[in-house]
N, C-alpha and C. Protein backbone atom coordinates (compact mmCIF):
# COMPACT_ATOMS: atom_id res chain seq x y z
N UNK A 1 -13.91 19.41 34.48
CA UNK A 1 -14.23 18.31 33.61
C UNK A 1 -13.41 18.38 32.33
N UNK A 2 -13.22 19.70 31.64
CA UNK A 2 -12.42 19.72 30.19
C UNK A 2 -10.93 19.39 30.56
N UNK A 3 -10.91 19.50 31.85
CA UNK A 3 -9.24 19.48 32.13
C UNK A 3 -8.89 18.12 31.95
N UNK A 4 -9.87 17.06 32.73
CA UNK A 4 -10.00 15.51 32.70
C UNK A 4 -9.75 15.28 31.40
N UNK A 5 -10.22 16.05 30.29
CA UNK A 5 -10.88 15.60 28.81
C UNK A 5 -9.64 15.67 28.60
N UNK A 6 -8.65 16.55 28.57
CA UNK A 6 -7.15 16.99 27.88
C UNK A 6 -6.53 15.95 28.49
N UNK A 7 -6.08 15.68 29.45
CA UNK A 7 -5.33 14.95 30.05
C UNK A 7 -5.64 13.34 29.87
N UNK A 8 -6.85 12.95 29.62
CA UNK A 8 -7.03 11.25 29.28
C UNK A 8 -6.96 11.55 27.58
N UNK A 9 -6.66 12.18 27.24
CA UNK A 9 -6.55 12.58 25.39
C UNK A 9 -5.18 12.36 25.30
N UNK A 10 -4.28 13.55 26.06
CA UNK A 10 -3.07 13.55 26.19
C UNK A 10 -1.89 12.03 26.76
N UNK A 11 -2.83 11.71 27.16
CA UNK A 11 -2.71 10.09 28.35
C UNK A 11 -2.77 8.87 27.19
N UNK A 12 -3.76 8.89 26.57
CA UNK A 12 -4.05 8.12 25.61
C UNK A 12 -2.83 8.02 24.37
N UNK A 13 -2.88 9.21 23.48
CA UNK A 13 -1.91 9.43 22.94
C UNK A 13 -0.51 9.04 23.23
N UNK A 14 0.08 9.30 24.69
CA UNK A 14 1.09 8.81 24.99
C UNK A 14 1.48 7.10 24.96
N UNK A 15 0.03 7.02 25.07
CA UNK A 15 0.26 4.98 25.51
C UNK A 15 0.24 4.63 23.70
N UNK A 16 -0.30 5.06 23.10
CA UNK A 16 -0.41 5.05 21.41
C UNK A 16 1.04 4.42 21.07
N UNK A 17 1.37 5.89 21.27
CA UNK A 17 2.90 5.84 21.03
C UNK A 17 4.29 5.12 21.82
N UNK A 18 3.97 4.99 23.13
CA UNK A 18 4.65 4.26 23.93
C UNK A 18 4.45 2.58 23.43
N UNK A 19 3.17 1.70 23.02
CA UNK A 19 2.65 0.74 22.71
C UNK A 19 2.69 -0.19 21.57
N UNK A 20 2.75 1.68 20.45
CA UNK A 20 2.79 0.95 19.20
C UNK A 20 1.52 0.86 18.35
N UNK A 21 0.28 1.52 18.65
CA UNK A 21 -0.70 0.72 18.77
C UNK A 21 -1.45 0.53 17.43
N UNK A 22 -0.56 1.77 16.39
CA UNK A 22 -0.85 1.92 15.31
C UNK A 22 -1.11 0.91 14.18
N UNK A 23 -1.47 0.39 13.45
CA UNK A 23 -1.30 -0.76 12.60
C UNK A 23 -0.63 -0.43 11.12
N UNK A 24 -0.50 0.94 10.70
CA UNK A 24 0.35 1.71 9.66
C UNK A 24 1.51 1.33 9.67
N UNK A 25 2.44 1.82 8.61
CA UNK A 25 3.78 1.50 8.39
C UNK A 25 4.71 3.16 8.45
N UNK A 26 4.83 3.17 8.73
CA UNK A 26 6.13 4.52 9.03
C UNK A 26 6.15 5.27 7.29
N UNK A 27 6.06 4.58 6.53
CA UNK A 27 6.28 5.40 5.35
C UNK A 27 5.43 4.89 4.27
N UNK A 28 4.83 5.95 3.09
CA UNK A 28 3.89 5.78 2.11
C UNK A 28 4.89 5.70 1.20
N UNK A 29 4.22 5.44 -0.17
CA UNK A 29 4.46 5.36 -1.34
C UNK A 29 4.15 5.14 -2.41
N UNK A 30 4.74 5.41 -3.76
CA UNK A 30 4.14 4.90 -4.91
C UNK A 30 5.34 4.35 -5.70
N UNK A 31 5.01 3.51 -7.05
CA UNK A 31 5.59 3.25 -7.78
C UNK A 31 4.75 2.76 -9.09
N UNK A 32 5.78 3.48 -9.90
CA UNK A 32 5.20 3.46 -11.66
C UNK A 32 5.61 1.98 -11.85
N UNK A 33 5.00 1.36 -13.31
CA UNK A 33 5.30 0.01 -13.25
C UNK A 33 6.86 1.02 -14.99
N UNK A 34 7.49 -0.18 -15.40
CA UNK A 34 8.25 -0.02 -16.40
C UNK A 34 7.17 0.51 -17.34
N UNK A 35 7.67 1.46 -18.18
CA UNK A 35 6.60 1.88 -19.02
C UNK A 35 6.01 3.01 -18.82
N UNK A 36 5.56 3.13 -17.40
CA UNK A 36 4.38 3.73 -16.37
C UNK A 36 2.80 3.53 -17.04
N UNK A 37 2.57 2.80 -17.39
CA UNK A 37 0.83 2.29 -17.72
C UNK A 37 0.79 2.22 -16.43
N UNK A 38 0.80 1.98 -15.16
CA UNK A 38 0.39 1.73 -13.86
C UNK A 38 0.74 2.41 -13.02
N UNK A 39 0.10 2.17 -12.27
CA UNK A 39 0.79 2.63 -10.57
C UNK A 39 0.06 2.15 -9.42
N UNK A 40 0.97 1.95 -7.92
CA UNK A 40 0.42 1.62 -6.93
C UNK A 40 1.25 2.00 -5.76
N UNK A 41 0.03 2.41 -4.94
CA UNK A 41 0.42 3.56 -3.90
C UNK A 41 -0.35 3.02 -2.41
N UNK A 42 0.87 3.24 -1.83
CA UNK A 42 0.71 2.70 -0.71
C UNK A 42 -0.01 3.91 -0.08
N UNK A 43 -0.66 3.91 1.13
CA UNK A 43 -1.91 4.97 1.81
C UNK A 43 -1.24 4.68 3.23
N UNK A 44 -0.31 5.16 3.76
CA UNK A 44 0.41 4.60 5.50
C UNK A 44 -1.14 5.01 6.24
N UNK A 45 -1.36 6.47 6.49
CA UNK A 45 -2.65 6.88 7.49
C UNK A 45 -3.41 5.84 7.43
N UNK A 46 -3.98 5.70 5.99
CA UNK A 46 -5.44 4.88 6.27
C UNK A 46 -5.56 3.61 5.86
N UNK A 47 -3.84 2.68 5.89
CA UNK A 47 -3.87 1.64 5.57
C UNK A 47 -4.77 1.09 4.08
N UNK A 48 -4.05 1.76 3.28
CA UNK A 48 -4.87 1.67 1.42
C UNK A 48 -3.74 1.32 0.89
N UNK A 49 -3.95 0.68 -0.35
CA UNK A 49 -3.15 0.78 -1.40
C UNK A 49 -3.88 0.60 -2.56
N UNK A 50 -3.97 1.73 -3.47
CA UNK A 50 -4.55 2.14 -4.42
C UNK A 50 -3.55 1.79 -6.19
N UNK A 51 -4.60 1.16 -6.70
CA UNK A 51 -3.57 0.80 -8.31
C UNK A 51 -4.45 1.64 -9.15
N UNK A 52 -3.52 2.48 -10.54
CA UNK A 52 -4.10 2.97 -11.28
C UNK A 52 -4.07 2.92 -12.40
N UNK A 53 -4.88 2.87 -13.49
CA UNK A 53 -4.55 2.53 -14.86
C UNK A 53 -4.02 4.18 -15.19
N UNK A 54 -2.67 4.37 -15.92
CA UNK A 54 -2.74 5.31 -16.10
C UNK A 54 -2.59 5.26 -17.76
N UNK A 55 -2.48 4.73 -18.63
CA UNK A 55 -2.41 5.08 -20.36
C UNK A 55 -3.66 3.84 -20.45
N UNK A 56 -4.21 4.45 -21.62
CA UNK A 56 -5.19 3.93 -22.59
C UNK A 56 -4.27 3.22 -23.39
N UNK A 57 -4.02 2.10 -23.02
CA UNK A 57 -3.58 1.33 -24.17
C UNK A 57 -3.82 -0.22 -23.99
N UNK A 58 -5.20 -0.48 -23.66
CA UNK A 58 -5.42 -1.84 -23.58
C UNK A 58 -5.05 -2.94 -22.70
N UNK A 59 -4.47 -2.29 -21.69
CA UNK A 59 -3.64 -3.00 -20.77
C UNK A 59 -4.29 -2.45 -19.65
N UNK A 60 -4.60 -4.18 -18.75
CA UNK A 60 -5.02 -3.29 -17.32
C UNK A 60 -3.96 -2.91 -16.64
N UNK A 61 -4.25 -2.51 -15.21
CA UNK A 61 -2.96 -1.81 -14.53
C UNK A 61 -3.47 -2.87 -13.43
N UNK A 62 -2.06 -3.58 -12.49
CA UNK A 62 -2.38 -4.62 -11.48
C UNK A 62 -0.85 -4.08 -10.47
N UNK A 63 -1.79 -4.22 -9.17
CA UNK A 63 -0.41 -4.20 -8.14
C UNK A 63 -0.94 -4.76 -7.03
N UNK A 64 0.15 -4.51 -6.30
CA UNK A 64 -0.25 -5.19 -4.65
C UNK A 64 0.85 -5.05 -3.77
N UNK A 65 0.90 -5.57 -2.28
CA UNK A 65 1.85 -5.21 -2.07
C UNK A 65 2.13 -6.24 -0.83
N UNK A 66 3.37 -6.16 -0.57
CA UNK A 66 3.81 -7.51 -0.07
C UNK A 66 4.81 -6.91 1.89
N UNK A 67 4.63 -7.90 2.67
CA UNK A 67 5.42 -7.28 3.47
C UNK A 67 5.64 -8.12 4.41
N UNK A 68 7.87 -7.39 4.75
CA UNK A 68 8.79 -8.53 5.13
C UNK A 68 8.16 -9.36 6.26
N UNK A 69 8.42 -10.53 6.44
CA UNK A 69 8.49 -11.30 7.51
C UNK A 69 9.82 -11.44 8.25
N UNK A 70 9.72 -12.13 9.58
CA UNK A 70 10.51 -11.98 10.24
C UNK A 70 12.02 -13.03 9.83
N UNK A 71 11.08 -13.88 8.79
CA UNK A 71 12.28 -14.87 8.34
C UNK A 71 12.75 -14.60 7.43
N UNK A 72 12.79 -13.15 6.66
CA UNK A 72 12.96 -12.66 5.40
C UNK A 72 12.44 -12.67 4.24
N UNK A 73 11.14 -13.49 4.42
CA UNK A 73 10.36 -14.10 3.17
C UNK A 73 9.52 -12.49 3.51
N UNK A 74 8.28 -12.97 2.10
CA UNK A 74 7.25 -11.64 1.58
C UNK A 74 6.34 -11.77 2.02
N UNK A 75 5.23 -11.54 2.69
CA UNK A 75 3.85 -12.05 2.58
C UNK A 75 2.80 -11.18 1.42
N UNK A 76 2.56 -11.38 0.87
CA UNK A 76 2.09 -10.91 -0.80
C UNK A 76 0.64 -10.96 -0.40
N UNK A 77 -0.29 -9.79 -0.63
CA UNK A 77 -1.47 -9.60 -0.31
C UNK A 77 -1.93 -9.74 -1.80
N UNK A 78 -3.31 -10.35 -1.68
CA UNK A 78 -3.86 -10.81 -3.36
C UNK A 78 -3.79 -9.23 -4.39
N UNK A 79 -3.26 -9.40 -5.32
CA UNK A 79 -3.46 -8.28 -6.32
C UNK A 79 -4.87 -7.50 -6.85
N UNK A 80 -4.57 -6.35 -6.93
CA UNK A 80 -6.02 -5.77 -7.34
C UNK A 80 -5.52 -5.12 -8.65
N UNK A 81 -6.69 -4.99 -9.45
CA UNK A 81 -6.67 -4.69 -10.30
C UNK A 81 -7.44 -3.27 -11.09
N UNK A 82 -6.79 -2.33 -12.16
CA UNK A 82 -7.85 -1.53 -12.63
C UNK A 82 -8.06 -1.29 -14.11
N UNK A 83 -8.81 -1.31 -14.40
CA UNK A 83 -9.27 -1.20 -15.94
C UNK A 83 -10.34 -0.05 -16.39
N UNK A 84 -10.03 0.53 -17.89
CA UNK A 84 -10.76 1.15 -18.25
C UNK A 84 -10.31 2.77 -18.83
N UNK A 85 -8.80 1.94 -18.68
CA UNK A 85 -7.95 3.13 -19.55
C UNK A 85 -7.76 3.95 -18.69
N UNK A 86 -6.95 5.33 -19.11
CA UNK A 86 -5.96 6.87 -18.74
C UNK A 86 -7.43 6.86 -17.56
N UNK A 87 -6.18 6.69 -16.27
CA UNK A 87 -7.14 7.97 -14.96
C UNK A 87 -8.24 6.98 -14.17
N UNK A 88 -8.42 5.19 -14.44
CA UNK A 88 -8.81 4.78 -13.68
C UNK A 88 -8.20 4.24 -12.38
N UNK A 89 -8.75 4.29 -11.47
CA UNK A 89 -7.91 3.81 -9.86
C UNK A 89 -8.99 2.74 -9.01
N UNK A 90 -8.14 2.26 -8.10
CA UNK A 90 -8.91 1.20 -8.01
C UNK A 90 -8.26 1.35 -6.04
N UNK A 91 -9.13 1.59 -5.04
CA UNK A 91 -8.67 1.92 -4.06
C UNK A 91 -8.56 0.32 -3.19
N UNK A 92 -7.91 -0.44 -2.37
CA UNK A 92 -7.80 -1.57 -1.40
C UNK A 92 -7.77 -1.13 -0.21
N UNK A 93 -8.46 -1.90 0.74
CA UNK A 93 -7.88 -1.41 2.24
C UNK A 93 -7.35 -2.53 2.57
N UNK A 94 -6.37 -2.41 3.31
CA UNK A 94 -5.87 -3.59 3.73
C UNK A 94 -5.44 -3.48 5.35
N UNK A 95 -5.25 -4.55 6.26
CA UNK A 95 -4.61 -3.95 7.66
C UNK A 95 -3.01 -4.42 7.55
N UNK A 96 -2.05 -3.74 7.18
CA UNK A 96 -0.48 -4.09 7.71
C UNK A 96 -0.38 -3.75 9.14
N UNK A 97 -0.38 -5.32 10.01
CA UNK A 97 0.43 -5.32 11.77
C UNK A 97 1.18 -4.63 11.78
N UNK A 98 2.01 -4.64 11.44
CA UNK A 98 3.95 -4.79 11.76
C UNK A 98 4.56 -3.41 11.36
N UNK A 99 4.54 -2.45 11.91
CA UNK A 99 5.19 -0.76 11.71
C UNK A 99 6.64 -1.06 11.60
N UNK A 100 7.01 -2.33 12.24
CA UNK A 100 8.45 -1.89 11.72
C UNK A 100 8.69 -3.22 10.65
N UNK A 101 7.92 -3.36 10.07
CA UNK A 101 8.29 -4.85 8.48
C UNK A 101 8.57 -3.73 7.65
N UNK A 102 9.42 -3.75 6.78
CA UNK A 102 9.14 -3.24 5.35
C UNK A 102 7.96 -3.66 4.51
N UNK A 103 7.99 -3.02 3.34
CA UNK A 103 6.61 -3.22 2.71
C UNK A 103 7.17 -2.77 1.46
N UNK A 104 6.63 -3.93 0.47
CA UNK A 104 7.54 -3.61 -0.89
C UNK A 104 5.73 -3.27 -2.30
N UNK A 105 5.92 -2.59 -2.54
CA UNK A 105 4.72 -2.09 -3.40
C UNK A 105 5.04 -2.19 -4.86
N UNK A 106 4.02 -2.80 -5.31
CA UNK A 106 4.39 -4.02 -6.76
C UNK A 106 3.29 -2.64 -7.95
N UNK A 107 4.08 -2.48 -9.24
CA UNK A 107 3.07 -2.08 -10.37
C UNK A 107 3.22 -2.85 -11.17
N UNK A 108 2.09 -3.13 -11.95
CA UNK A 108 2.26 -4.31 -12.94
C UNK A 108 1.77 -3.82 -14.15
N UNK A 109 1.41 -4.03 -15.63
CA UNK A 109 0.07 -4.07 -16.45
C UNK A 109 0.13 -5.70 -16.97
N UNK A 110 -0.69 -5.68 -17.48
CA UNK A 110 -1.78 -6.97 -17.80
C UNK A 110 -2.61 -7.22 -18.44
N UNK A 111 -1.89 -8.26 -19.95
CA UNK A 111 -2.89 -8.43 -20.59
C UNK A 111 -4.24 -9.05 -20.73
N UNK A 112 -5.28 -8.66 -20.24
CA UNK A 112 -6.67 -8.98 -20.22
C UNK A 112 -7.00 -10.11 -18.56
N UNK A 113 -7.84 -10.10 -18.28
CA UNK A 113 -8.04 -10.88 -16.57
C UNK A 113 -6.98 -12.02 -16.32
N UNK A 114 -7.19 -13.36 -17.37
CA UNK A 114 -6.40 -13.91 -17.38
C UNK A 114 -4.26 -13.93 -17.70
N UNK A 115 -4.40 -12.60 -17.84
CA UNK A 115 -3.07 -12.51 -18.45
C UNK A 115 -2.25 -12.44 -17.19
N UNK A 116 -0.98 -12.61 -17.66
CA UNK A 116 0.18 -12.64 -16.55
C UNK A 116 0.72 -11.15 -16.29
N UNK A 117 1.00 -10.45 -14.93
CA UNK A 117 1.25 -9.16 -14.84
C UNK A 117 3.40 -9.48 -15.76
N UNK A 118 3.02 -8.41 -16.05
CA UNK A 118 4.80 -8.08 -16.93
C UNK A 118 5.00 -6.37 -16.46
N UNK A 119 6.27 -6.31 -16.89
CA UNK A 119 6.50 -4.77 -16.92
C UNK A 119 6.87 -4.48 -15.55
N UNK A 120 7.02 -5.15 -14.52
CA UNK A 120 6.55 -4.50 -13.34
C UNK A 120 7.68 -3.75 -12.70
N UNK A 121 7.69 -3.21 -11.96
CA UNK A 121 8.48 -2.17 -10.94
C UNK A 121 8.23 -2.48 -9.79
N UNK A 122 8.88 -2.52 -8.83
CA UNK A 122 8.17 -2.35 -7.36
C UNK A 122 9.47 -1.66 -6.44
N UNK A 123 8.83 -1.03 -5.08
CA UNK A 123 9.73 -0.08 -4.64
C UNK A 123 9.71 -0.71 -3.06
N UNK A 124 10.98 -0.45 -1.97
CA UNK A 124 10.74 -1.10 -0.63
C UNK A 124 10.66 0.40 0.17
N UNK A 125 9.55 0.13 0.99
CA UNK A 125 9.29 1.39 2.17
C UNK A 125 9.85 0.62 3.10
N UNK A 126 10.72 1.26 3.90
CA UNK A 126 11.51 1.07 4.85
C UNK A 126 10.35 1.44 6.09
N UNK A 127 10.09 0.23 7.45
CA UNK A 127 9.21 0.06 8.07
C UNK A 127 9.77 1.28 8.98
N UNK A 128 8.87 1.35 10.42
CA UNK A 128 9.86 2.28 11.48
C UNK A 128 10.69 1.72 12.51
């Protein structure tokens, strides 16, 4: 019976990978915004992308992250946001399909809810 167990484990795994079946992107990441008041970090394993306020200086920290289409355009997932000064984070789950799209990961800060993100940085993870 354990032998069955290894072998439909081993079986499984193979079709994973033969299939694709993953919904992750081949590579993680982060990026500071200009400045570095921010950051946002892509999570490949568990499909996250996490933004963080990193300086106390009145400014929230905003990112998000966007990924290629097949016609070259972005598809831009809604921005999240974190507040509350040095060392707050703000975790997203999100599902990215497409292992082999790139995925471009946005840091922003931002003055107050209504304010417009400035400053920003963003970095491209090359899909697989």
């Amino acid at each position: 019976m354990r032998t069955r167990a290894i072998i439909a484990t081993i079986g499984l795994g193979f079709g994973l990978v033969l299939f694709g079946a993953s919904p992750a992107m081949a590579e993680g990441g982060t990026v500071k915004s200009v400045g570095g008041g921010a950051s946002t970090e892509f999570v490949d394993t568990v499909d996250k992308f996490i933004v963080c306020d990193l300086l106390a200086d009145g400014y929230r920290a905003v990112g998000w992250i966007e990924v290629k289409q097949a016609d070259g355009s972005w598809n831009k997932f809604p921005k999240e946001e974190a507040v509350n000064g040095a060392g707050h984070c703000n975790p997203k789950d999100v599902e990215v399909l497409s292992e082999a799209a790139d995925l471009k990961v946005v840091a922003c800060v931002q003055n107050g809810a209504a304010g417009n993100p400035f400053n920003c940085n963003s970095k491209v993870l090359a899909g697989s």
